[in-house]
N, C-alpha and C. Protein backbone atom coordinates (compact mmCIF):
# COMPACT_ATOMS: atom_id res chain seq x y z
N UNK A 1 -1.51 18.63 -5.69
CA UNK A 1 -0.54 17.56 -5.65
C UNK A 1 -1.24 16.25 -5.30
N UNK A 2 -0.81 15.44 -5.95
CA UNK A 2 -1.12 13.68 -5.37
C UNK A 2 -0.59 13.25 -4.01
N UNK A 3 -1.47 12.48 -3.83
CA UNK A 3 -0.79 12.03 -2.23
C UNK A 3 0.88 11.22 -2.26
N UNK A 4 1.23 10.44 -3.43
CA UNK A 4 2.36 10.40 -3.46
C UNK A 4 3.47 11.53 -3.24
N UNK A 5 3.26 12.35 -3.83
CA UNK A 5 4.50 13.34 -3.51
C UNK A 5 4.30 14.21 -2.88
N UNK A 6 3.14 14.39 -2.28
CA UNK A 6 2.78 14.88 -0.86
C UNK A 6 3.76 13.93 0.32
N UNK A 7 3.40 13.09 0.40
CA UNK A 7 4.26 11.58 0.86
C UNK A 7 5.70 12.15 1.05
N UNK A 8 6.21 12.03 -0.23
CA UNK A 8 7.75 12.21 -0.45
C UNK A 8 8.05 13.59 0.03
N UNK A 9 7.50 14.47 -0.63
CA UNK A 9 7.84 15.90 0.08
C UNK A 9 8.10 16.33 1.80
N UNK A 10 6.90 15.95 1.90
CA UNK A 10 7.09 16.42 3.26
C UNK A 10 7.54 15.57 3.77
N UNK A 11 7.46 14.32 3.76
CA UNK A 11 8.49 13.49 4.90
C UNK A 11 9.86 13.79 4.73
N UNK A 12 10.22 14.19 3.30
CA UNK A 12 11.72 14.63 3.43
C UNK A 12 12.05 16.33 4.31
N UNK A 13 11.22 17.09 4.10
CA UNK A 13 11.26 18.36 4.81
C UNK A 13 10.78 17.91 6.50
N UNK A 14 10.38 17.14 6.77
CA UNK A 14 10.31 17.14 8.57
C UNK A 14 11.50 16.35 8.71
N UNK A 15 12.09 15.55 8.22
CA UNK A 15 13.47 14.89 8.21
C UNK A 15 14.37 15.97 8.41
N UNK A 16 14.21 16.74 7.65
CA UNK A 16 15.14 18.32 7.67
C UNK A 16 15.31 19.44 8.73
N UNK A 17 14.40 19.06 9.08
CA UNK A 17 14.40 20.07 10.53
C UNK A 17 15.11 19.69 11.39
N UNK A 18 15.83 21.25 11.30
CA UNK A 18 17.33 20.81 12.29
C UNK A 18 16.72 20.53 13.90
N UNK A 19 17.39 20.12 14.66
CA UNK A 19 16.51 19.62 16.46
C UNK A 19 16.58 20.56 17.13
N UNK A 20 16.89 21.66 17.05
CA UNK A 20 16.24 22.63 17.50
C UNK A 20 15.66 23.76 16.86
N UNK A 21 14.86 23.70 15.73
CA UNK A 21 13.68 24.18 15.11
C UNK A 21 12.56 23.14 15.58
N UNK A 22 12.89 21.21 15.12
CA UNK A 22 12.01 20.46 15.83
C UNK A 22 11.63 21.05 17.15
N UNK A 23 12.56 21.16 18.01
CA UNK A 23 12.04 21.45 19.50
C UNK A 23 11.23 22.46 19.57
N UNK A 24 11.77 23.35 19.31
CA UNK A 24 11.24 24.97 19.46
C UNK A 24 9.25 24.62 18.63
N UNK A 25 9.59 24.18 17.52
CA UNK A 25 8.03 23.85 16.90
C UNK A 25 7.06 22.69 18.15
N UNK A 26 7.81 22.09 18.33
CA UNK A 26 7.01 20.75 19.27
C UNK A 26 6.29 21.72 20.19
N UNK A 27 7.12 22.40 20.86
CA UNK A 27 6.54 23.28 22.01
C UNK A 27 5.39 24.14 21.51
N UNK A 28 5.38 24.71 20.27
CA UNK A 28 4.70 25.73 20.13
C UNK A 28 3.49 24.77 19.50
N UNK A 29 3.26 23.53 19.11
CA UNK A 29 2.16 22.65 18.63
C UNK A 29 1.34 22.83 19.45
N UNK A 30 2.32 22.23 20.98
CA UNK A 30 2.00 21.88 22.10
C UNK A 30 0.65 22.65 22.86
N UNK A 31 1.80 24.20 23.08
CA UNK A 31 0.58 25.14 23.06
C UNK A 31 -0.57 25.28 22.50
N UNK A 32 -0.54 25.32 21.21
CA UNK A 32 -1.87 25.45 20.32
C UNK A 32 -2.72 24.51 21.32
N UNK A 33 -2.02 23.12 21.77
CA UNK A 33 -3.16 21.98 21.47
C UNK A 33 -3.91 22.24 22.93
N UNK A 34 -3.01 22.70 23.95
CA UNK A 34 -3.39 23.43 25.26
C UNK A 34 -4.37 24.24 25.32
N UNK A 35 -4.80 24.85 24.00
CA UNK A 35 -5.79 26.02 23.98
C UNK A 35 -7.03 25.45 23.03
N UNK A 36 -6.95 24.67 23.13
CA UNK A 36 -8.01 23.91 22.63
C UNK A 36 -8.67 23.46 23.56
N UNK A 37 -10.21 24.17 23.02
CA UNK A 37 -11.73 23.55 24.01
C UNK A 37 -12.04 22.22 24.00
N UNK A 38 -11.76 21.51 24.43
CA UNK A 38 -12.18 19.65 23.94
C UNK A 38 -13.62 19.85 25.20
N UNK A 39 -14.34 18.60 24.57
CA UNK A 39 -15.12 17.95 25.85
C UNK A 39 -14.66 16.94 26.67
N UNK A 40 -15.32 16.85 27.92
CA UNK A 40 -14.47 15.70 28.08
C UNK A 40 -14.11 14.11 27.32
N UNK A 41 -13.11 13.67 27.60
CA UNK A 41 -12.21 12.89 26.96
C UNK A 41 -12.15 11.69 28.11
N UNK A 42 -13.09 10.80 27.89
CA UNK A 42 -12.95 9.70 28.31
C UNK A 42 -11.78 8.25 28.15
N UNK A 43 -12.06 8.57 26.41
CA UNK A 43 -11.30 7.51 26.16
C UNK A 43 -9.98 8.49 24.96
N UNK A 44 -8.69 8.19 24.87
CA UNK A 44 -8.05 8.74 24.10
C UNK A 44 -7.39 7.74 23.01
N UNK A 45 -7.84 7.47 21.58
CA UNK A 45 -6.74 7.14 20.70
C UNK A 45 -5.39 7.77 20.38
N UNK A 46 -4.23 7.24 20.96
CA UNK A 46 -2.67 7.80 20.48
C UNK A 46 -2.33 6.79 19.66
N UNK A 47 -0.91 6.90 19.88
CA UNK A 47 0.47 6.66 19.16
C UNK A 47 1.66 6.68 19.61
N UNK A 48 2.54 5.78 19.51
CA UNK A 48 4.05 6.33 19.55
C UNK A 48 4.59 6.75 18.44
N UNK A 49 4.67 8.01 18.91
CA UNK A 49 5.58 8.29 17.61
C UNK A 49 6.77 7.86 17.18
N UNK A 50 7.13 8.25 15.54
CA UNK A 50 8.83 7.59 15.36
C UNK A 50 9.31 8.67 15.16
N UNK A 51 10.49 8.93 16.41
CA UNK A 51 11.31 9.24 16.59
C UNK A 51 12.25 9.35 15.28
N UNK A 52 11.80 8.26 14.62
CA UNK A 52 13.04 7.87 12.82
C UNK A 52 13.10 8.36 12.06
N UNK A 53 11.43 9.42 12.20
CA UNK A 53 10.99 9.81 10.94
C UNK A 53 9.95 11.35 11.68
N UNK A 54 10.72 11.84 12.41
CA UNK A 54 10.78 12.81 13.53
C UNK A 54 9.01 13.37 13.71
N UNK A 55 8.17 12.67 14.02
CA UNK A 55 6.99 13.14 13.91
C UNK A 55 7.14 13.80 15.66
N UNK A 56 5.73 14.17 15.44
CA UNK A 56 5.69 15.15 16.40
C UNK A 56 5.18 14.51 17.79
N UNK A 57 5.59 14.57 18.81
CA UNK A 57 5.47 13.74 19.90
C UNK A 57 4.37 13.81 20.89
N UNK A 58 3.49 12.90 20.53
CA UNK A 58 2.48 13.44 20.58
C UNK A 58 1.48 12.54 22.11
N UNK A 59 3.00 12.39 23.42
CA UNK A 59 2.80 11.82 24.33
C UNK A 59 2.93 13.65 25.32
N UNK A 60 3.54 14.77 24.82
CA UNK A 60 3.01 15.69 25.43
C UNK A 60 1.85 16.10 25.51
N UNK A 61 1.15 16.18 24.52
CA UNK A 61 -0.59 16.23 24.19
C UNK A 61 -1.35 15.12 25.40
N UNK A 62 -0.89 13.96 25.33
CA UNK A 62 -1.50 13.00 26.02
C UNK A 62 -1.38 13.71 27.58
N UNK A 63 -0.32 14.11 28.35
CA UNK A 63 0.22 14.77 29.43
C UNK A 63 -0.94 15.45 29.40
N UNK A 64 -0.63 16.90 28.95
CA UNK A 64 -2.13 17.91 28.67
C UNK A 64 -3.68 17.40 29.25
N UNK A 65 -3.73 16.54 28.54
CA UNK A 65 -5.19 15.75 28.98
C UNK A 65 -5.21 15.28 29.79
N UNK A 66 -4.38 14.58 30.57
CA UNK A 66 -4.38 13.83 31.41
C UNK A 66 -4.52 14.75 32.68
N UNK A 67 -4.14 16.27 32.64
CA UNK A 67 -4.37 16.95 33.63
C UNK A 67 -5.47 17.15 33.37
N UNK A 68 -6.56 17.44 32.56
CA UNK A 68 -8.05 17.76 32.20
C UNK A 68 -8.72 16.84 32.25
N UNK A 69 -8.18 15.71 32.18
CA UNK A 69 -9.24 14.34 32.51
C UNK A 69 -8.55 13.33 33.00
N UNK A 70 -8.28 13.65 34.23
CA UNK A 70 -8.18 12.55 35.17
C UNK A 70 -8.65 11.27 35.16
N UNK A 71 -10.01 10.53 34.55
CA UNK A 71 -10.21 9.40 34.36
C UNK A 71 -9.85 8.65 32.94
N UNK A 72 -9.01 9.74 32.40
CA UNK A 72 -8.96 9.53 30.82
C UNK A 72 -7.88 8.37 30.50
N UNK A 73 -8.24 7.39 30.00
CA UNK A 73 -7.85 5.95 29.11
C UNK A 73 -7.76 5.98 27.95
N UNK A 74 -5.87 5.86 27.98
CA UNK A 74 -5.47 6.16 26.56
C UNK A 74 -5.06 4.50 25.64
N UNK A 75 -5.31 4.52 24.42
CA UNK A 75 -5.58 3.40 23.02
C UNK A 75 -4.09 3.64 22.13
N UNK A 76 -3.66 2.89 21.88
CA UNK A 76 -2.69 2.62 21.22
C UNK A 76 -3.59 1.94 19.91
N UNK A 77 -2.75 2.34 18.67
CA UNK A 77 -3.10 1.00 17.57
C UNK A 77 -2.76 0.34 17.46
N UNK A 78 -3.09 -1.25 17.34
CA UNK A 78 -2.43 -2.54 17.30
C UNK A 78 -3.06 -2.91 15.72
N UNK A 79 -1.88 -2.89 14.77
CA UNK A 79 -2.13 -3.06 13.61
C UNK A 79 -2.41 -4.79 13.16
N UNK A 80 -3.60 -5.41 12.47
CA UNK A 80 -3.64 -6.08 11.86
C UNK A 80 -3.13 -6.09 10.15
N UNK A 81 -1.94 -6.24 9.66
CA UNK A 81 -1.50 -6.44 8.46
C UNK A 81 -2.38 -6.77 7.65
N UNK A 82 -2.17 -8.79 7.96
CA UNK A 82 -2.61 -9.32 7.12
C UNK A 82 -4.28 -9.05 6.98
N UNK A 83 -5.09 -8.17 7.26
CA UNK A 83 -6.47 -8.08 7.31
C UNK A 83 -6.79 -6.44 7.11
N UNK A 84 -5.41 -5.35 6.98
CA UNK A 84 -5.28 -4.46 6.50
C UNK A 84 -6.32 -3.61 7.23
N UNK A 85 -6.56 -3.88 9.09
CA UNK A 85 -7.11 -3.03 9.71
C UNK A 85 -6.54 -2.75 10.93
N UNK A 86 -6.85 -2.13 12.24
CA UNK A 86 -6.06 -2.10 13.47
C UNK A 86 -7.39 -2.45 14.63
N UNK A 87 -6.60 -2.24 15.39
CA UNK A 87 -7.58 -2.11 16.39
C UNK A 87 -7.31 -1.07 18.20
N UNK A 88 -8.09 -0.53 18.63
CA UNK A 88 -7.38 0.60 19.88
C UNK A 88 -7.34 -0.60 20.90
N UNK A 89 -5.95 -0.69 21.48
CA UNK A 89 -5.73 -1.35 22.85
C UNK A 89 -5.16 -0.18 23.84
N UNK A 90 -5.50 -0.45 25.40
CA UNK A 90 -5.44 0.53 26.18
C UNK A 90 -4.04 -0.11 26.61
N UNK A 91 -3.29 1.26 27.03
CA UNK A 91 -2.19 0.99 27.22
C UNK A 91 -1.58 1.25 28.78
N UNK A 92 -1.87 0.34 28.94
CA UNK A 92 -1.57 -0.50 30.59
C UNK A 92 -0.07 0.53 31.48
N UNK A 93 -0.14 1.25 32.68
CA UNK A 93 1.40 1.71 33.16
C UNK A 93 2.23 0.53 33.00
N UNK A 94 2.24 -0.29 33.52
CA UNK A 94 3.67 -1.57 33.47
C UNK A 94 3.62 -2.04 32.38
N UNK A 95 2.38 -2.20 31.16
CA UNK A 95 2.44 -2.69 29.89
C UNK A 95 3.59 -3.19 29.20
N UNK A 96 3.58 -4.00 28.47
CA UNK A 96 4.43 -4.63 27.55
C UNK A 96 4.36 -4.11 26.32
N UNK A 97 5.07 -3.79 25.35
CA UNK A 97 4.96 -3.57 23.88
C UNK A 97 5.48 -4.26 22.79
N UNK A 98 5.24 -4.31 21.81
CA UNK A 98 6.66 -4.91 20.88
C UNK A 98 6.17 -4.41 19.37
N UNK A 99 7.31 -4.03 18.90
CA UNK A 99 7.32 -2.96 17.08
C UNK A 99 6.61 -4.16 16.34
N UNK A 100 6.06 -4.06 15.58
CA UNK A 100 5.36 -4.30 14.43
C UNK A 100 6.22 -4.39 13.28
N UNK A 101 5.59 -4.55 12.29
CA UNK A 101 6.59 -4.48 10.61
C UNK A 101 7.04 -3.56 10.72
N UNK A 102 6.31 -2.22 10.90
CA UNK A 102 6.56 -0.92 10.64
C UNK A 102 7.90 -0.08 11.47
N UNK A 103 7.99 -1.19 12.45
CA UNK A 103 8.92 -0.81 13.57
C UNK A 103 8.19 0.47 14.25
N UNK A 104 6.65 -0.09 14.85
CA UNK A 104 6.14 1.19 15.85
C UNK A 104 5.57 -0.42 17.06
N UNK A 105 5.01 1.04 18.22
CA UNK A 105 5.30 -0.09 19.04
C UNK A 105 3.92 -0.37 19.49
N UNK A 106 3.66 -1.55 19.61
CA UNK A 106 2.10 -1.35 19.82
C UNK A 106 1.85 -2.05 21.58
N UNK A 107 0.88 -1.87 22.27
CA UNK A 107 0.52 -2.55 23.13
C UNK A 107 0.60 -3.87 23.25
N UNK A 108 0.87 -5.27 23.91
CA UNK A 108 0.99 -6.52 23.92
C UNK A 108 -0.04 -6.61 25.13
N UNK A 109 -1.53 -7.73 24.57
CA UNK A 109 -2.06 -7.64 25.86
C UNK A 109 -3.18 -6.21 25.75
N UNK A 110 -3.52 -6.27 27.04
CA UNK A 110 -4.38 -5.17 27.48
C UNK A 110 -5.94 -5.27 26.15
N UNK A 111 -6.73 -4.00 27.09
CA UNK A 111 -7.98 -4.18 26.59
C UNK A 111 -8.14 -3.72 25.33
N UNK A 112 -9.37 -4.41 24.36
CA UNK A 112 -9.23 -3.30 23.45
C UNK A 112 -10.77 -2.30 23.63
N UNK A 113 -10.21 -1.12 22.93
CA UNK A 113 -12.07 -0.42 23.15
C UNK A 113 -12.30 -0.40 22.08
N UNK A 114 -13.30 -0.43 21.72
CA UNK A 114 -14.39 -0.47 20.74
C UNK A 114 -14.33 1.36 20.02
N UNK A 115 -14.74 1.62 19.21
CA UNK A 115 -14.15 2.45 18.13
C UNK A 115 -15.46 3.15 18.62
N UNK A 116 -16.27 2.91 18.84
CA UNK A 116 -17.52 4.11 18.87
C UNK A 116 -17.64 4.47 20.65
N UNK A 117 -16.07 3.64 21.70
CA UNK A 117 -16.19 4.37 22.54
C UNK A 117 -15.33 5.68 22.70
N UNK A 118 -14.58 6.13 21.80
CA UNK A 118 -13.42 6.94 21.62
C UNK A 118 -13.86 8.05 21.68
N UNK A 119 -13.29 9.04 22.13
CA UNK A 119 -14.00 10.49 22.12
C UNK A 119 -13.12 11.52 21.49
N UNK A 120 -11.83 11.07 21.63
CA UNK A 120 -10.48 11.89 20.85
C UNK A 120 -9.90 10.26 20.41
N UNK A 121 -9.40 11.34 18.86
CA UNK A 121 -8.20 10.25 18.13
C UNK A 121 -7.16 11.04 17.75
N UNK A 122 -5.66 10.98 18.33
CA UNK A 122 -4.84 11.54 17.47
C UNK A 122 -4.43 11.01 15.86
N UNK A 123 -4.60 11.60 14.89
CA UNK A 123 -4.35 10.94 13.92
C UNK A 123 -2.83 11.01 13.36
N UNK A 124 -2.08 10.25 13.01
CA UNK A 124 -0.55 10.55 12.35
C UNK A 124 -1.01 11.44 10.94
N UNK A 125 -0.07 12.07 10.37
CA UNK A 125 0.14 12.26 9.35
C UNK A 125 1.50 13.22 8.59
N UNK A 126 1.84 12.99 7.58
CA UNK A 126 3.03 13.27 6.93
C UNK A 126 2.62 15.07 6.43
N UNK A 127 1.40 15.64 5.91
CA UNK A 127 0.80 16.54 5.26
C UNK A 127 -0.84 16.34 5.39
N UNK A 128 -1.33 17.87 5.40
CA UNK A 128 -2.85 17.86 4.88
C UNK A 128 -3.42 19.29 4.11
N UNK A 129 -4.32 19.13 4.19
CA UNK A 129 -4.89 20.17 3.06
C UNK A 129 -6.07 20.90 3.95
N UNK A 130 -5.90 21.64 3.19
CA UNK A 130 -7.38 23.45 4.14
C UNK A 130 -8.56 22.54 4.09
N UNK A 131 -8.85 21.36 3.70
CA UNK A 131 -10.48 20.87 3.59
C UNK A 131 -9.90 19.90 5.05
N UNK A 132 -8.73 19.76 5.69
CA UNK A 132 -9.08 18.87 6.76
C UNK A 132 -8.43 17.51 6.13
N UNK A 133 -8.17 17.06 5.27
CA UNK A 133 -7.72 15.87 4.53
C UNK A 133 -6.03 15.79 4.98
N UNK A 134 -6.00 14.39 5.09
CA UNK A 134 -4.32 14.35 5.06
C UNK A 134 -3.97 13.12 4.73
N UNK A 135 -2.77 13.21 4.78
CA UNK A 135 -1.85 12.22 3.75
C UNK A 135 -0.94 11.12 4.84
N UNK A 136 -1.03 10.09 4.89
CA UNK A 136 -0.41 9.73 6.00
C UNK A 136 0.45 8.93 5.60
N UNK A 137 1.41 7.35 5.86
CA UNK A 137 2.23 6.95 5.17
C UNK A 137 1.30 6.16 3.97
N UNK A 138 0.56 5.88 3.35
CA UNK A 138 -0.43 5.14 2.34
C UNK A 138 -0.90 3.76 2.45
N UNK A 139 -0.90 3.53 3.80
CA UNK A 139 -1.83 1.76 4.01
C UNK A 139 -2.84 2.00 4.24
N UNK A 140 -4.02 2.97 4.67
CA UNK A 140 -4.87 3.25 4.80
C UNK A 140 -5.79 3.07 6.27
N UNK A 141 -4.94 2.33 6.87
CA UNK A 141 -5.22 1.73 8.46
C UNK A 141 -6.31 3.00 8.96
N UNK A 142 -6.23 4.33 9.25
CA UNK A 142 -6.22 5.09 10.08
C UNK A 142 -7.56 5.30 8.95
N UNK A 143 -7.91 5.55 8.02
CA UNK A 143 -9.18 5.95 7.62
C UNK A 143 -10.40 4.97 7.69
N UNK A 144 -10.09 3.33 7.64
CA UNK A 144 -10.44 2.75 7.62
C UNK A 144 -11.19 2.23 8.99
N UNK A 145 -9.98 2.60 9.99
CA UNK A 145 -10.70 2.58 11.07
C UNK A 145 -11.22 3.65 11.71
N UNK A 146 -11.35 5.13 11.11
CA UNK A 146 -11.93 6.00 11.51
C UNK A 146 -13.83 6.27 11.17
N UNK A 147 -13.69 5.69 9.87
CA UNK A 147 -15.33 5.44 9.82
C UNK A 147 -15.97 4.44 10.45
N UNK A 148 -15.23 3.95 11.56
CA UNK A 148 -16.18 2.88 12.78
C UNK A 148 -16.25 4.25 13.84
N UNK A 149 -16.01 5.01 14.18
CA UNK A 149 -16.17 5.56 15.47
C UNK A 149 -16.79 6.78 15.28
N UNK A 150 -17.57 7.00 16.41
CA UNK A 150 -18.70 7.85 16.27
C UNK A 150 -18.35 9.22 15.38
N UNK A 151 -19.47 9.83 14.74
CA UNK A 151 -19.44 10.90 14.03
C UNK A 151 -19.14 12.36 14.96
N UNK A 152 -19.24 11.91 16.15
CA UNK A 152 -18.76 13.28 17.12
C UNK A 152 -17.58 13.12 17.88
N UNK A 153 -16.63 12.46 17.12
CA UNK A 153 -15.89 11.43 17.63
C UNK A 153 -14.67 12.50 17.59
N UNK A 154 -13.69 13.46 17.65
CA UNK A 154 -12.61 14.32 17.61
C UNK A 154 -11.39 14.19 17.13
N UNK A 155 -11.11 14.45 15.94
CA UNK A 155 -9.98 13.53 14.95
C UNK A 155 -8.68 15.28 14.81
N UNK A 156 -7.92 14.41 16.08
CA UNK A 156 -6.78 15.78 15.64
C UNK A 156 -5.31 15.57 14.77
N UNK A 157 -4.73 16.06 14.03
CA UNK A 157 -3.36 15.99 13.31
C UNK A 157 -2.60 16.96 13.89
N UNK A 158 -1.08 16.44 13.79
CA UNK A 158 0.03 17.56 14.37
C UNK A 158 0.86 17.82 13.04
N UNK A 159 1.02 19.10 12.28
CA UNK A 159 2.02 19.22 11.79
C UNK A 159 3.00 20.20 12.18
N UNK A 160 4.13 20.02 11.13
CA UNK A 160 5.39 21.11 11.65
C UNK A 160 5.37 22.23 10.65
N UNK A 161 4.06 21.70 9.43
CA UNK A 161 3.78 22.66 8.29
C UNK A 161 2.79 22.88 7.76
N UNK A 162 2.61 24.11 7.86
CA UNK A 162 1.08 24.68 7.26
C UNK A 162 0.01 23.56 6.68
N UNK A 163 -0.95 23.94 6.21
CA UNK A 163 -1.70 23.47 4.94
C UNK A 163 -1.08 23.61 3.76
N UNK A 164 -1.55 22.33 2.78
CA UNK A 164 -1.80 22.74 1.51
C UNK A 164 -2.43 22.69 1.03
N UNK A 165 -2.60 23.98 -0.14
CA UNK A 165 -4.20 24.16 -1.09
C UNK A 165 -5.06 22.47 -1.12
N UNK A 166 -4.55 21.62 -1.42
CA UNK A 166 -5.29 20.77 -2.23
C UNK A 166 -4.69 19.56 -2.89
N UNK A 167 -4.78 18.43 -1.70
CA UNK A 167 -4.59 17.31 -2.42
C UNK A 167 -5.56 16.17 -3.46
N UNK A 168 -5.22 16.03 -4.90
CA UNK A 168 -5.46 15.92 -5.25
C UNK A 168 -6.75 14.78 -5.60
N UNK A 169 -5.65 13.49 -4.68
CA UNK A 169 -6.64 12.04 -5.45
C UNK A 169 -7.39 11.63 -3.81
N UNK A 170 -7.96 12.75 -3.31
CA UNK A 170 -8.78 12.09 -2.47
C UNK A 170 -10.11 11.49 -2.98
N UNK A 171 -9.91 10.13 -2.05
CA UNK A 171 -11.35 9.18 -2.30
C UNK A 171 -12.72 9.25 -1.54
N UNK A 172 -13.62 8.99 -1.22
CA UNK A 172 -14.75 8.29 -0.47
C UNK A 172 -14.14 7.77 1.05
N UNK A 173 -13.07 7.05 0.87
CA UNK A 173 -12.50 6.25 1.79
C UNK A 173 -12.06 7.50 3.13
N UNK A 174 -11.71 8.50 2.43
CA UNK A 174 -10.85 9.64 3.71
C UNK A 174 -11.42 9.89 4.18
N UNK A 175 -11.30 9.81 5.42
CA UNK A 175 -12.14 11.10 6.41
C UNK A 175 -11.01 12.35 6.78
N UNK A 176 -11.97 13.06 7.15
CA UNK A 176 -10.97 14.54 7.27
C UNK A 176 -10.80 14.56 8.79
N UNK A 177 -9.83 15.16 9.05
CA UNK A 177 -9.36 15.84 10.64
C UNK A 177 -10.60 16.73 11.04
N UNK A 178 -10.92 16.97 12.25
CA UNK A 178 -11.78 17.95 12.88
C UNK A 178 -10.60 19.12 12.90
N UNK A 179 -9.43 19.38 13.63
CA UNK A 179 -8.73 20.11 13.54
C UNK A 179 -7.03 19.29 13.21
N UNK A 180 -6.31 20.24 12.79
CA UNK A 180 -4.79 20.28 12.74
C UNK A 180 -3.93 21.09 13.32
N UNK A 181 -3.07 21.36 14.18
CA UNK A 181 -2.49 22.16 14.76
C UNK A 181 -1.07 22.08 14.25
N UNK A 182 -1.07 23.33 14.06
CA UNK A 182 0.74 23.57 13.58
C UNK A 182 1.17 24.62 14.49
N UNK A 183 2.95 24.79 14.27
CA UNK A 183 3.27 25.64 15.00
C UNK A 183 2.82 27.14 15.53
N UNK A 184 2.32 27.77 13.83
CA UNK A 184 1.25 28.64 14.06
C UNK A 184 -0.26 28.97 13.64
N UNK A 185 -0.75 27.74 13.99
CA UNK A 185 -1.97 28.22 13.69
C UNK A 185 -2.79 26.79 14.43
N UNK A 186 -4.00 26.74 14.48
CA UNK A 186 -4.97 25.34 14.53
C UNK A 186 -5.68 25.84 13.86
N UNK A 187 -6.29 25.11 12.85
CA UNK A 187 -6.95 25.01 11.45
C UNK A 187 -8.08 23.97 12.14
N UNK A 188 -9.45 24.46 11.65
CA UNK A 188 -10.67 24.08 12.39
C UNK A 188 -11.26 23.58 11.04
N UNK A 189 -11.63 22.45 10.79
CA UNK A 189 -12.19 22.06 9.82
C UNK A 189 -13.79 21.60 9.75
């Protein structure tokens, strides 16, 4: 399949999940991501998730770590549009935020870190494929800024659905996930 209707597909099937299959799956991500060996995790790239478009919430994961790394400093993306890149700002307890085009919410303020200090990145995505590849909404933000940060750098995805065989029109430009965790399984790439 093409990343377009990879796109369309699955964002309409996680839309579909009634809220308590969502729940019941969140929890069981959760776990997976609990049983995962990380190193330590200095610095963490997240996200807020949208709630709009029911992704997987991926401020329990942050929790998780935060019991395993106590000094750990978590990055929000602060999207540049017009320059079609982002950048990680740390996201302050009393912090300020405010939505973007996209209506997500980014940090206002605070530091930014530098891409080759990151040690975990959660990555968003809609779908991915058994090679580690995924499909995310199609601006390209998240690949673009993933080939700045180090090559041992820990790139995880949450889905609510398996793999698929094989998306089609991947470029040069993608980088792949290190792992993906779904409800049943983490897929090690």
């Amino acid at each position: 399949m093409i990343k377009s209707t990879v796109r369309k597909e699955f964002l309409q099937r996680r839309m579909n999940l009634p809220e308590e299959d969502w729940q019941q799956q969140t929890m069981l991500i959760a776990s997976g991501f609990k049983a995962l060996k990380l190193p330590p995790v200095n610095y963490l790239l997240s996200y807020n998730p949208l709630a709009s478009r029911h992704e997987f919430d991926v401020s329990i994961c942050e929790d998780i770590l935060k019991e395993q790394h106590m000094m750990m400093r978590v990055a929000w993306p602060k999207i540049h549009v017009d320059l079609l890149d982002m950048e990680a700002v740390l996201v302050e307890k009393d912090g300020l935020f405010i939505k973007n085009r996209f209506n997500i919410l980014e940090p206002i303020g605070g530091a930014t870190v530098q891409p080759k200090q990151l040690d975990l990145i959660f990555v968003p995505l809609l779908a991915f494929d058994v090679r580690g590849y995924r499909v995310g909404y199609g601006k390209g933000y998240y690949d673009r800024y993933l080939t700045q940060c180090r090559p041992d750098a820990i790139k995880v995805g949450f889905s609510f659905f398996d793999a698929i065989e094989y998306i089609e029109d991947i470029d040069e430009f993608d980088v792949p996930l290190n792992f993906c965790i779904t409800p049943h399984r983490i897929y090690e790439f």
